[in-house]
PDB file of N, CA and C in Angstrom:
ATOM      1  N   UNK A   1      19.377  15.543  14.615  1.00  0.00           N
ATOM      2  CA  UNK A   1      18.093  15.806  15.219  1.00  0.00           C
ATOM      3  C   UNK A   1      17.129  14.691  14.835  1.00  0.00           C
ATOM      4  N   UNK A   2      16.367  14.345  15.831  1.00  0.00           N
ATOM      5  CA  UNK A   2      15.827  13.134  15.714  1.00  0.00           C
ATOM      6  C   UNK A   2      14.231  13.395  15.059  1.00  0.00           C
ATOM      7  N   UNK A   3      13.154  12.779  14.772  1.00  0.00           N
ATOM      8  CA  UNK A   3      11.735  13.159  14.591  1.00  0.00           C
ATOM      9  C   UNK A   3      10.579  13.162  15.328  1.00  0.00           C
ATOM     10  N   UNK A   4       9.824  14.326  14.976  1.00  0.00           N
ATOM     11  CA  UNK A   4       9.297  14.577  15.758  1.00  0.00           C
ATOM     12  C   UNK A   4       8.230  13.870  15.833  1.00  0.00           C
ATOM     13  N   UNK A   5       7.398  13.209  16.626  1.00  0.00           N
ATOM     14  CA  UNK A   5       6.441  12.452  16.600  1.00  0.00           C
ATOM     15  C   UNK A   5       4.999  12.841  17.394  1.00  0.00           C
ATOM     16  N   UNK A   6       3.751  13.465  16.683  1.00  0.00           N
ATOM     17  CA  UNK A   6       2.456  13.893  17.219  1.00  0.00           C
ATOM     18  C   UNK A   6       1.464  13.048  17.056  1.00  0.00           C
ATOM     19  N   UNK A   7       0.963  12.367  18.343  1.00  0.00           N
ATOM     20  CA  UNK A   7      -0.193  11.252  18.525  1.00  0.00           C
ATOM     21  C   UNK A   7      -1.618  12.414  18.784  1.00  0.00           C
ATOM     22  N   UNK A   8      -2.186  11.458  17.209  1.00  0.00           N
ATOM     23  CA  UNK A   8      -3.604  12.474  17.869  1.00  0.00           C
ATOM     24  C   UNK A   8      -4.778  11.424  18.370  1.00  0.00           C
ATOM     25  N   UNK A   9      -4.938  11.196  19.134  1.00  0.00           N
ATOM     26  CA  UNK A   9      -6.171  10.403  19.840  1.00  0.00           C
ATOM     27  C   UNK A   9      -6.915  10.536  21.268  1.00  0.00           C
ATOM     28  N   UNK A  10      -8.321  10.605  20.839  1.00  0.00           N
ATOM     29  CA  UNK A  10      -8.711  10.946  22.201  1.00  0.00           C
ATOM     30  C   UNK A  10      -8.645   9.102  23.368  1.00  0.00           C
ATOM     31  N   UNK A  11      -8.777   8.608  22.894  1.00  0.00           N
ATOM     32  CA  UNK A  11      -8.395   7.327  23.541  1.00  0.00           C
ATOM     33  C   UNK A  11      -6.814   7.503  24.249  1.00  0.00           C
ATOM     34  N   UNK A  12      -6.975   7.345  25.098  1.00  0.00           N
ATOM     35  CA  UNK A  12      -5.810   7.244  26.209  1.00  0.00           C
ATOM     36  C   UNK A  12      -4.597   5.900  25.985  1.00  0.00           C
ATOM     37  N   UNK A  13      -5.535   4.796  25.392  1.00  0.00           N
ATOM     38  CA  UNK A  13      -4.756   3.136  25.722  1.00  0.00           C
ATOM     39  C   UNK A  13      -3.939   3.976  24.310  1.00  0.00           C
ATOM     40  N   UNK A  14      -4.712   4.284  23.271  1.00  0.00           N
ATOM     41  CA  UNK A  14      -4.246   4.308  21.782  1.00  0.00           C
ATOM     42  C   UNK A  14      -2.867   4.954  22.046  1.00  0.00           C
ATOM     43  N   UNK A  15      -2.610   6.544  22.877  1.00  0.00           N
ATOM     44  CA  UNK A  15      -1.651   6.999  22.759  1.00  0.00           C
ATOM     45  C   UNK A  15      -0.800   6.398  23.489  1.00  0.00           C
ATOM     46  N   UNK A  16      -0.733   6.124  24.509  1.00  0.00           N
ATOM     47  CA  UNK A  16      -0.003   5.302  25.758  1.00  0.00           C
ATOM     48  C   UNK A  16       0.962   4.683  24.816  1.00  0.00           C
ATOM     49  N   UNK A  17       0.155   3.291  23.954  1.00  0.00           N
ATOM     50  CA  UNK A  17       0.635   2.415  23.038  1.00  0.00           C
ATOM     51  C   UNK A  17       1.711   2.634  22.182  1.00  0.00           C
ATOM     52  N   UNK A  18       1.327   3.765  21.535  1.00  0.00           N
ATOM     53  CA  UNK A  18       1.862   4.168  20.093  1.00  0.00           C
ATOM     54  C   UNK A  18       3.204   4.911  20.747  1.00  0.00           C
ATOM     55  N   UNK A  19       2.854   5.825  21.687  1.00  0.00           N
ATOM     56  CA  UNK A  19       3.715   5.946  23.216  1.00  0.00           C
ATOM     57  C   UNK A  19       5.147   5.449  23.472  1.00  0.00           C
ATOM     58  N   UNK A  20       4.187   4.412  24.425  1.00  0.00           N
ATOM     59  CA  UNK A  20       5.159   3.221  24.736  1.00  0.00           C
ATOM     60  C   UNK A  20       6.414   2.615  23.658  1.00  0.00           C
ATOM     61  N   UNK A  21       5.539   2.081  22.550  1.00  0.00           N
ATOM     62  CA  UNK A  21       6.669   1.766  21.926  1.00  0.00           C
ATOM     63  C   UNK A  21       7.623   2.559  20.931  1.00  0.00           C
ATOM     64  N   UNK A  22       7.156   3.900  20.577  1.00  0.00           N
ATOM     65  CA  UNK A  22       8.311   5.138  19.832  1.00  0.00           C
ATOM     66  C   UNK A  22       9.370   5.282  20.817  1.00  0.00           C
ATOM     67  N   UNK A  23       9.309   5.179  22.564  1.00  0.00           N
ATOM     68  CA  UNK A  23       9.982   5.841  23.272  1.00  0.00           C
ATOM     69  C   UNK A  23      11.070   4.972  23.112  1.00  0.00           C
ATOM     70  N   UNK A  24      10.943   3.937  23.131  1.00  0.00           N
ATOM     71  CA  UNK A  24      12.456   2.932  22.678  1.00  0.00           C
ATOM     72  C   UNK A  24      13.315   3.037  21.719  1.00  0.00           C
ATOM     73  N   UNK A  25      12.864   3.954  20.854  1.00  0.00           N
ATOM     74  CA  UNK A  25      13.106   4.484  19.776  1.00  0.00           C
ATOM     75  C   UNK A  25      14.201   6.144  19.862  1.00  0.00           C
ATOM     76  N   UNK A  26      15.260   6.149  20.063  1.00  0.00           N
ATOM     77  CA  UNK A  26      16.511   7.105  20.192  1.00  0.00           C
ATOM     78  C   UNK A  26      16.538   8.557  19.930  1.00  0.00           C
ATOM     79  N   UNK A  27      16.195   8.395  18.696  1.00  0.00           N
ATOM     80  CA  UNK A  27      15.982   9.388  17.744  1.00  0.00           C
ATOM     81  C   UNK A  27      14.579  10.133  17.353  1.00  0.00           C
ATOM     82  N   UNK A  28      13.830   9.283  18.257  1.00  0.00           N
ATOM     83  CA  UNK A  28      12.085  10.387  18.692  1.00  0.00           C
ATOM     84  C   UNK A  28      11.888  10.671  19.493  1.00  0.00           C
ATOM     85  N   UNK A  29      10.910  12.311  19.139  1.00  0.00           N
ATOM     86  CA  UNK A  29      10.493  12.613  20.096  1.00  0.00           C
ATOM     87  C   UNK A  29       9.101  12.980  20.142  1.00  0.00           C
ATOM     88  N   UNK A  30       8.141  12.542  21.229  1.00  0.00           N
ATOM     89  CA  UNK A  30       6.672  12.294  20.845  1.00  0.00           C
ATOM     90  C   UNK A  30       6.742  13.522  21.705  1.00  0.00           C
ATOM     91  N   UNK A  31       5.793  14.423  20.974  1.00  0.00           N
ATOM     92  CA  UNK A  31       5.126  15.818  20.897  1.00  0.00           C
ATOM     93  C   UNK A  31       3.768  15.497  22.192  1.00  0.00           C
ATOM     94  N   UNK A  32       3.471  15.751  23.232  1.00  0.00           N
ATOM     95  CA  UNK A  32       2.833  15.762  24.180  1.00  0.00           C
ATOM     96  C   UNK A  32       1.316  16.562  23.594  1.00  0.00           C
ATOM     97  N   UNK A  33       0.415  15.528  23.606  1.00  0.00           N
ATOM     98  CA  UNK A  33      -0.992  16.778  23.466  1.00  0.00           C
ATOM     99  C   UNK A  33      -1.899  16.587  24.528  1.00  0.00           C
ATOM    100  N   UNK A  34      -2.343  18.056  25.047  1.00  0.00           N
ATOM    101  CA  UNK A  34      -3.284  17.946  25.778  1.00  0.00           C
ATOM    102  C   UNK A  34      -4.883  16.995  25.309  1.00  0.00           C
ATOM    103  N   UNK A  35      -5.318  16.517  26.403  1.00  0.00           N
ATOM    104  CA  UNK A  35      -6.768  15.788  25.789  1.00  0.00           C
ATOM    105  C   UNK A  35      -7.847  16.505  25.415  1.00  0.00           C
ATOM    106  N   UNK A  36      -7.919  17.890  25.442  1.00  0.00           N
ATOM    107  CA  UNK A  36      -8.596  18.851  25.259  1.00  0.00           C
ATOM    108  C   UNK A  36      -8.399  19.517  24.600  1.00  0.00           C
ATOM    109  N   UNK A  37      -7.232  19.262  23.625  1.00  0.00           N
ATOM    110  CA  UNK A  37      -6.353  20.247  22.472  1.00  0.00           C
ATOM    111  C   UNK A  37      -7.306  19.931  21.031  1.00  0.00           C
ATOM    112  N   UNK A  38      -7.904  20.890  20.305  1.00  0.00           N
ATOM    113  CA  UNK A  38      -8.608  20.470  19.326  1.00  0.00           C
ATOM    114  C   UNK A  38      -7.496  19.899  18.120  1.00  0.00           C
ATOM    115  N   UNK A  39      -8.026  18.935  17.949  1.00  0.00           N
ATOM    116  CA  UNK A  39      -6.841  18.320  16.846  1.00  0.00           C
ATOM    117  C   UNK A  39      -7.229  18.607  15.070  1.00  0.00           C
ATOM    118  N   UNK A  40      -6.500  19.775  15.159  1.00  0.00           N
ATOM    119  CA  UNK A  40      -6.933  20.459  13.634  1.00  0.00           C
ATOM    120  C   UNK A  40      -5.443  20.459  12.820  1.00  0.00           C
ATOM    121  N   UNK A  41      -5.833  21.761  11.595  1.00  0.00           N
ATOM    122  CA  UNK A  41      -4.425  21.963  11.204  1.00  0.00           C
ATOM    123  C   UNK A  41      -3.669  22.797  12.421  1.00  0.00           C
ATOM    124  N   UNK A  42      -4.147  23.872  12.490  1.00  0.00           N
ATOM    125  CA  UNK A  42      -3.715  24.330  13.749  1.00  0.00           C
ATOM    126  C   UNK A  42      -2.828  23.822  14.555  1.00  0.00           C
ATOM    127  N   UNK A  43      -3.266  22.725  14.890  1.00  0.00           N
ATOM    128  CA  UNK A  43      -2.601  21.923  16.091  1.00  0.00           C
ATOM    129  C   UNK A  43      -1.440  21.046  15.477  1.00  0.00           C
ATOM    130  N   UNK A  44      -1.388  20.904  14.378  1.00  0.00           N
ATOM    131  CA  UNK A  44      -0.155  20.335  13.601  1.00  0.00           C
ATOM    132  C   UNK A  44       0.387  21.045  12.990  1.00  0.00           C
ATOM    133  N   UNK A  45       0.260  22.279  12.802  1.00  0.00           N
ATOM    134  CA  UNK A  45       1.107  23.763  12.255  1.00  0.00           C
ATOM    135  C   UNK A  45       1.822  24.424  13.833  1.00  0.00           C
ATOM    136  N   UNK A  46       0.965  24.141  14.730  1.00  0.00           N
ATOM    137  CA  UNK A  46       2.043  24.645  15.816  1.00  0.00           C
ATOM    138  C   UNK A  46       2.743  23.488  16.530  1.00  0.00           C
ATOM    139  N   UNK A  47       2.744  22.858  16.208  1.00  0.00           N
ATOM    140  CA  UNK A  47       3.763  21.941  17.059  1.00  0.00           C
ATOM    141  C   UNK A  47       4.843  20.994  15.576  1.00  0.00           C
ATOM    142  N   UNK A  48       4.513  21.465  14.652  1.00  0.00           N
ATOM    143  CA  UNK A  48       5.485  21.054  13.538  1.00  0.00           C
ATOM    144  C   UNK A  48       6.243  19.821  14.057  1.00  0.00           C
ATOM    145  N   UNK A  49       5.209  18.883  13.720  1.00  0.00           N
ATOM    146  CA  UNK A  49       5.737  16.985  13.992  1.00  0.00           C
ATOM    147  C   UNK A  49       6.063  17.139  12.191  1.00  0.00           C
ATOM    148  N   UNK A  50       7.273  15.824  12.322  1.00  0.00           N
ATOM    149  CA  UNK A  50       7.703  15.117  11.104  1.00  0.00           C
ATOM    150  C   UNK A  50       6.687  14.098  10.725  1.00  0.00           C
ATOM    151  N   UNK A  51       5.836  13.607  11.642  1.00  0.00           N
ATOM    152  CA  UNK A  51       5.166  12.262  11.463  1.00  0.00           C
ATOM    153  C   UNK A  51       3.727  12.497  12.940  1.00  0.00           C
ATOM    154  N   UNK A  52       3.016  12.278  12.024  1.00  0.00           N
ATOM    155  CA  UNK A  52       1.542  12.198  12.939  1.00  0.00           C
ATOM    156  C   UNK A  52       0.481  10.847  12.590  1.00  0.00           C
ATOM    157  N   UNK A  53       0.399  10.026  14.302  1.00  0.00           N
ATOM    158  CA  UNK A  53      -0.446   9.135  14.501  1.00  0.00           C
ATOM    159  C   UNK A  53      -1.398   9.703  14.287  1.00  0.00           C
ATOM    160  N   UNK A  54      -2.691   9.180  13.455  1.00  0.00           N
ATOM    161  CA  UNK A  54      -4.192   9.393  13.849  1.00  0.00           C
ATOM    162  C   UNK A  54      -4.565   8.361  14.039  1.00  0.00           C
ATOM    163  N   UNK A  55      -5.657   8.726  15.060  1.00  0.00           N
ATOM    164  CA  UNK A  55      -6.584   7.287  15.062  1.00  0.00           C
ATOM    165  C   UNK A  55      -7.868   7.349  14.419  1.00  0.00           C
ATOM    166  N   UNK A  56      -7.973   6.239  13.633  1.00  0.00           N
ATOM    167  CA  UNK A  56      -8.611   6.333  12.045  1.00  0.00           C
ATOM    168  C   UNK A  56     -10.244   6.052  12.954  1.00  0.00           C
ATOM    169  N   UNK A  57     -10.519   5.661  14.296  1.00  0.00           N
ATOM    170  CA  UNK A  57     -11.352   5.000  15.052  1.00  0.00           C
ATOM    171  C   UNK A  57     -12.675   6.485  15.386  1.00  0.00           C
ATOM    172  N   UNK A  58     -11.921   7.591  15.375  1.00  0.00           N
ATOM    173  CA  UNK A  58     -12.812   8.476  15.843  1.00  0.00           C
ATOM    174  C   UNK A  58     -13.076   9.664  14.731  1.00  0.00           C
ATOM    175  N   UNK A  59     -14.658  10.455  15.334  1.00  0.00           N
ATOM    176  CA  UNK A  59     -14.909  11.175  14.340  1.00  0.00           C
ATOM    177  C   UNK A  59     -13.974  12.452  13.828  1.00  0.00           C
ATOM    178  N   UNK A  60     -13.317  12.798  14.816  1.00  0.00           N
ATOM    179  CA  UNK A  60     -12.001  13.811  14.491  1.00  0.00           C
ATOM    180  C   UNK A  60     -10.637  13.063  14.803  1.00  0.00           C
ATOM    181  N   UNK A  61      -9.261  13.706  14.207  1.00  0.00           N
ATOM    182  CA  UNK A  61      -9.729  14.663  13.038  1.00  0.00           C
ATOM    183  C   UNK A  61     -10.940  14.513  11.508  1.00  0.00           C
ATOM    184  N   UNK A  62     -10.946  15.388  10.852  1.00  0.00           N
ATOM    185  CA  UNK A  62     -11.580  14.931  10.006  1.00  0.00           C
ATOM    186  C   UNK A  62     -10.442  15.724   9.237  1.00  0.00           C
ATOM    187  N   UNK A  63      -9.476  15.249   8.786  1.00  0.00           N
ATOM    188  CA  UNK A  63      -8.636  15.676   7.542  1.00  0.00           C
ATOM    189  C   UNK A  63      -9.272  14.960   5.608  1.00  0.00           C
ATOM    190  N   UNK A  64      -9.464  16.309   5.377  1.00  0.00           N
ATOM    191  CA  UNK A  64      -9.727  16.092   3.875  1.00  0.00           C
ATOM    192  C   UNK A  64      -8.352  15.507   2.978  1.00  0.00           C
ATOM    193  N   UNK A  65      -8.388  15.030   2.182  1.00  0.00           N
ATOM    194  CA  UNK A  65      -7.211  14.669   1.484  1.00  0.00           C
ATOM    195  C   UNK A  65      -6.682  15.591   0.881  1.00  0.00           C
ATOM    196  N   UNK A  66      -7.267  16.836   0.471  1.00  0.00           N
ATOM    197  CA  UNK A  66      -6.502  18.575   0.198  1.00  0.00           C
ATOM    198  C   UNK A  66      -5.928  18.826   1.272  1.00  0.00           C
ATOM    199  N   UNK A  67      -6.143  18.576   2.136  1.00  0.00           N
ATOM    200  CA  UNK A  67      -5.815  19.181   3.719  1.00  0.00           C
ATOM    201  C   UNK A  67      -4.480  18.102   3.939  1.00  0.00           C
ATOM    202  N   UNK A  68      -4.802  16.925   3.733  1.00  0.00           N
ATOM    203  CA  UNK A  68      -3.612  16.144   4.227  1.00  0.00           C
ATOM    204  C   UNK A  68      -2.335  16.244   3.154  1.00  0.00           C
ATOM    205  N   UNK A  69      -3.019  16.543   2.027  1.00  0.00           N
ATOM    206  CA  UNK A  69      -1.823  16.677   0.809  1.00  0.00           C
ATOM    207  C   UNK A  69      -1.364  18.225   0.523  1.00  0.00           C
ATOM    208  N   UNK A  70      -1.858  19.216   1.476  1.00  0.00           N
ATOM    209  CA  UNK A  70      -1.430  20.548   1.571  1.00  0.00           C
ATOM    210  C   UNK A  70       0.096  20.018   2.617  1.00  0.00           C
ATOM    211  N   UNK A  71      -0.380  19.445   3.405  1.00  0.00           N
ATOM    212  CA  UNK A  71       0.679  19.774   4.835  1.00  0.00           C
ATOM    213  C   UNK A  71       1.502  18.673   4.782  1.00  0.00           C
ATOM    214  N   UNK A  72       1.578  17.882   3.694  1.00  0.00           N
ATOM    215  CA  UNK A  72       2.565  16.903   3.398  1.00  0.00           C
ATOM    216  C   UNK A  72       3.505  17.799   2.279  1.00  0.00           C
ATOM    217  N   UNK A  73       2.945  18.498   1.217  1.00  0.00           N
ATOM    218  CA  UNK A  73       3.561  18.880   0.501  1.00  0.00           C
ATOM    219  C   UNK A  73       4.793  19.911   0.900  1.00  0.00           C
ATOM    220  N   UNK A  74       3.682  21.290   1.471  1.00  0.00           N
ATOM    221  CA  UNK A  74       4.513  22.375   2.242  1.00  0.00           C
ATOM    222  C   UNK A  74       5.009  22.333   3.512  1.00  0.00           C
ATOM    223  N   UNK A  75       5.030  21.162   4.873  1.00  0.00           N
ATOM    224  CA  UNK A  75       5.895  21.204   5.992  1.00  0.00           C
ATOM    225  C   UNK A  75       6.210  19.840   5.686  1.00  0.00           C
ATOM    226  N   UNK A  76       6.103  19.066   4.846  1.00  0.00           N
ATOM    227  CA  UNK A  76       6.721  17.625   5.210  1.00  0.00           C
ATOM    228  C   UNK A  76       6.160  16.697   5.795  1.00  0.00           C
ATOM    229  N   UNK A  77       5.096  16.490   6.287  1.00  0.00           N
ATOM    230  CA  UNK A  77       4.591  15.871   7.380  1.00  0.00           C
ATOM    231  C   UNK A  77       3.781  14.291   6.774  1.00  0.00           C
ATOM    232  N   UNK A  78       4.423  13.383   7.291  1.00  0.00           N
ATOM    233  CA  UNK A  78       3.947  11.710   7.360  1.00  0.00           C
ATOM    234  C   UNK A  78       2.780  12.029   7.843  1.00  0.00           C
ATOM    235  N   UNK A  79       1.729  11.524   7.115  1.00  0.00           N
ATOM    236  CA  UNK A  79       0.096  10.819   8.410  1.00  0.00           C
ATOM    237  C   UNK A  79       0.456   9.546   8.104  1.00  0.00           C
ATOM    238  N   UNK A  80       0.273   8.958   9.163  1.00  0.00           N
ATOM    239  CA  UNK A  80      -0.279   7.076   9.735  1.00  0.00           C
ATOM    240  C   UNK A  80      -1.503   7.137  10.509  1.00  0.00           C
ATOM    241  N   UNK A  81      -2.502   6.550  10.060  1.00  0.00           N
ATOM    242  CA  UNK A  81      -3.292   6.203  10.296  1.00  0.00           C
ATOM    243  C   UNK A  81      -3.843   4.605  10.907  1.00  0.00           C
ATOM    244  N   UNK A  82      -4.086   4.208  12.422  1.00  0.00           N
ATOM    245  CA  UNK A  82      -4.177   3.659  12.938  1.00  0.00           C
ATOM    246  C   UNK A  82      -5.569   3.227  12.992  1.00  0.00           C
ATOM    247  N   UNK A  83      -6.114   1.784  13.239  1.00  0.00           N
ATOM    248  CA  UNK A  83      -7.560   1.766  13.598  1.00  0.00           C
ATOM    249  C   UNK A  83      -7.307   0.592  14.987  1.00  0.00           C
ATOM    250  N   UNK A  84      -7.598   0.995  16.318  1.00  0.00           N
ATOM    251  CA  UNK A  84      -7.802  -0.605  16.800  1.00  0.00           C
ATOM    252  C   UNK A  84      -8.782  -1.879  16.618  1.00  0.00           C
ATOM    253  N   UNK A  85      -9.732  -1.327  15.598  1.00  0.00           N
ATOM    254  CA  UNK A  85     -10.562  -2.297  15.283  1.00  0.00           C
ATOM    255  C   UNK A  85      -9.778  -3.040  13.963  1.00  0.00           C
TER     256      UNK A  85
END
């Protein structure tokens, strides 16, 4: 089973990108989010990605580092954090 991969960005080019080039990639699979999906824990507790893009560019998410080191500890979960600037 390959990993699961959740892009959170409201920028369109950002996900496309990050997108584009995982899909060449065999063994992923990028987790589809609506643009209107609030990007919380929530939203990464129900769709249980191995690995989540953020884009470091906007004011949400706003993950606390308790928050990011809760859901790394107990589901496993990679953050990468992206900026296009």
């Amino acid at each position: 089973m390959g990993k699961r991969v959740l892009i959170l960005s409201r920028q369109s080019l950002f996900g496309k990108g990050i997108e584009t080039l995982l899909a060449k990639e065999p063994d992923v699979e990028i987790i589809q989010v609506q643009p209107g999906e609030q990007f919380n824990v929530e939203c990464i507790m129900a769709h249980q990605p191995d690995v989540v893009f953020v884009s470091c560019d906007e004011p949400e998410p706003d993950f606390s580092p308790t928050i990011l080191s809760i859901l790394k500890e107990k589901m496993g979960v990679c953050f990468i954090g992206l900026s296009l600037n």
